[in-house]
C-alpha atoms as a PDB file:
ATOM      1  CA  UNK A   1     124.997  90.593  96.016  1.00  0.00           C
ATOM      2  CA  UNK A   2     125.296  86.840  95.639  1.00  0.00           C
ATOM      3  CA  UNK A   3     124.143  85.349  92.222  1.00  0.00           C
ATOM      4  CA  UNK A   4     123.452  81.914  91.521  1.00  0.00           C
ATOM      5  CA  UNK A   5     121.977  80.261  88.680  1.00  0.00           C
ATOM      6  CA  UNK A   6     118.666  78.436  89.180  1.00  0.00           C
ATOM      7  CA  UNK A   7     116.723  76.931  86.329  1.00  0.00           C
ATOM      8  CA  UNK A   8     113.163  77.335  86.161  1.00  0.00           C
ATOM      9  CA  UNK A   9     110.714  75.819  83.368  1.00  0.00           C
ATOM     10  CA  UNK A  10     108.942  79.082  81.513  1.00  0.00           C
ATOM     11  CA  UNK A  11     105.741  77.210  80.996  1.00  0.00           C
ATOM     12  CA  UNK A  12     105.919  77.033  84.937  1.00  0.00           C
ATOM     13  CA  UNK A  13     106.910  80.609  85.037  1.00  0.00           C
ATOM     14  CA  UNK A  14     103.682  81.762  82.927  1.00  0.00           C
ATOM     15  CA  UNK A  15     101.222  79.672  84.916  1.00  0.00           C
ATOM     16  CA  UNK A  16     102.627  81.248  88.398  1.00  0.00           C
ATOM     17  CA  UNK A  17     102.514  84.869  86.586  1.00  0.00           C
ATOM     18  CA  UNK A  18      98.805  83.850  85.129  1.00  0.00           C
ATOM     19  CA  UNK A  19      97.839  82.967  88.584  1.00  0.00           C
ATOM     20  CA  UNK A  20      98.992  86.227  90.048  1.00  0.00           C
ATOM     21  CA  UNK A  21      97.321  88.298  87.551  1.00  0.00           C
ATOM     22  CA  UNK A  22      94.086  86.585  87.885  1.00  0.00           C
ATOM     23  CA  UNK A  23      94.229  87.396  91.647  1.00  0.00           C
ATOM     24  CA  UNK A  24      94.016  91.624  91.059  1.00  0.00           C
ATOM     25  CA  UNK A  25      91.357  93.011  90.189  1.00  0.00           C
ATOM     26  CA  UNK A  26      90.855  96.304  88.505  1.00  0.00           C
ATOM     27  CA  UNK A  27      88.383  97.513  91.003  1.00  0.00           C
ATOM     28  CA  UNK A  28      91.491  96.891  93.931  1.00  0.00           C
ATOM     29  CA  UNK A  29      94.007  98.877  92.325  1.00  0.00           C
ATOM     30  CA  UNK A  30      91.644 102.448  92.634  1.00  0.00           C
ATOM     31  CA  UNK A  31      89.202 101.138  94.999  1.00  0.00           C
ATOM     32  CA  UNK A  32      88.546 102.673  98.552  1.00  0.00           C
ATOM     33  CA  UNK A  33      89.981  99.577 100.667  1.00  0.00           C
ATOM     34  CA  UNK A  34      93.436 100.892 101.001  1.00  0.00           C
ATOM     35  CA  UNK A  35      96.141  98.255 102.050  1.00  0.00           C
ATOM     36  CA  UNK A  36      93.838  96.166  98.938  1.00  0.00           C
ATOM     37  CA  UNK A  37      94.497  98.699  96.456  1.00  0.00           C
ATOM     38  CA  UNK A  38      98.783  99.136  97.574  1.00  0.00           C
ATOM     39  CA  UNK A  39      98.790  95.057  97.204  1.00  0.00           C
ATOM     40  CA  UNK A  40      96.893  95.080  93.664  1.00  0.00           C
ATOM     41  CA  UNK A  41      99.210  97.925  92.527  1.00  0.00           C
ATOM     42  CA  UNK A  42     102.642  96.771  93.895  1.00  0.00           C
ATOM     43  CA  UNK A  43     101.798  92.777  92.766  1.00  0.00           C
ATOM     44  CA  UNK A  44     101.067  94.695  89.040  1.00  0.00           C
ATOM     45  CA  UNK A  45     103.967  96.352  88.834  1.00  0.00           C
ATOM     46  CA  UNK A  46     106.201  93.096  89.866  1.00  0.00           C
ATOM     47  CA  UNK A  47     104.518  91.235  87.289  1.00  0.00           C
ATOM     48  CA  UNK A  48     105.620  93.843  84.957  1.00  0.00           C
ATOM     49  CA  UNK A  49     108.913  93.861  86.101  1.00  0.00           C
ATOM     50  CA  UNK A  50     109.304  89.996  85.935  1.00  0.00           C
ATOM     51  CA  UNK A  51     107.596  89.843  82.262  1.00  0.00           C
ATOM     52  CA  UNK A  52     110.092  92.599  80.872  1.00  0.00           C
ATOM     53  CA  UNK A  53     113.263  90.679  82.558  1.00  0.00           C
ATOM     54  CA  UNK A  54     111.879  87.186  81.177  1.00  0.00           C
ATOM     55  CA  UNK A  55     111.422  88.882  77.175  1.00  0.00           C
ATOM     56  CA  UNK A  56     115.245  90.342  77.756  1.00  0.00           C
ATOM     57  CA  UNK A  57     116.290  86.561  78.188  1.00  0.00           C
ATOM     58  CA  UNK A  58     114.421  84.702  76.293  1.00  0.00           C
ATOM     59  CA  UNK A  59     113.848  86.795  73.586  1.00  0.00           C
END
């Protein structure tokens, strides 16, 4: 895999993960529209993923 560095402001980091997050709805994540409810859960879990791997390097 090829790594490269790229700098990215955290304060613009928060506001795109704030964004996100205000986009899913609990209702989506159980609710009977299916394809809504996979895009609510899997965009949850990336934020997740993205918040625990910004606290291991900025911490």
């Amino acid at each position: 895999m090829l790594s490269t560095e790229l700098s990215v402001p955290l304060d613009d980091l928060e506001d795109l993960i704030q964004r996100w997050e205000s986009s899913i709805h609990v209702e989506d994540i159980a609710g009977e529209d299916e394809r809504e409810s996979v895009r609510a859960f899997t965009m949850q879990k990336c934020i997740e993923e993205l918040r625990e791997t910004l606290e291991k390097h900025h911490a």
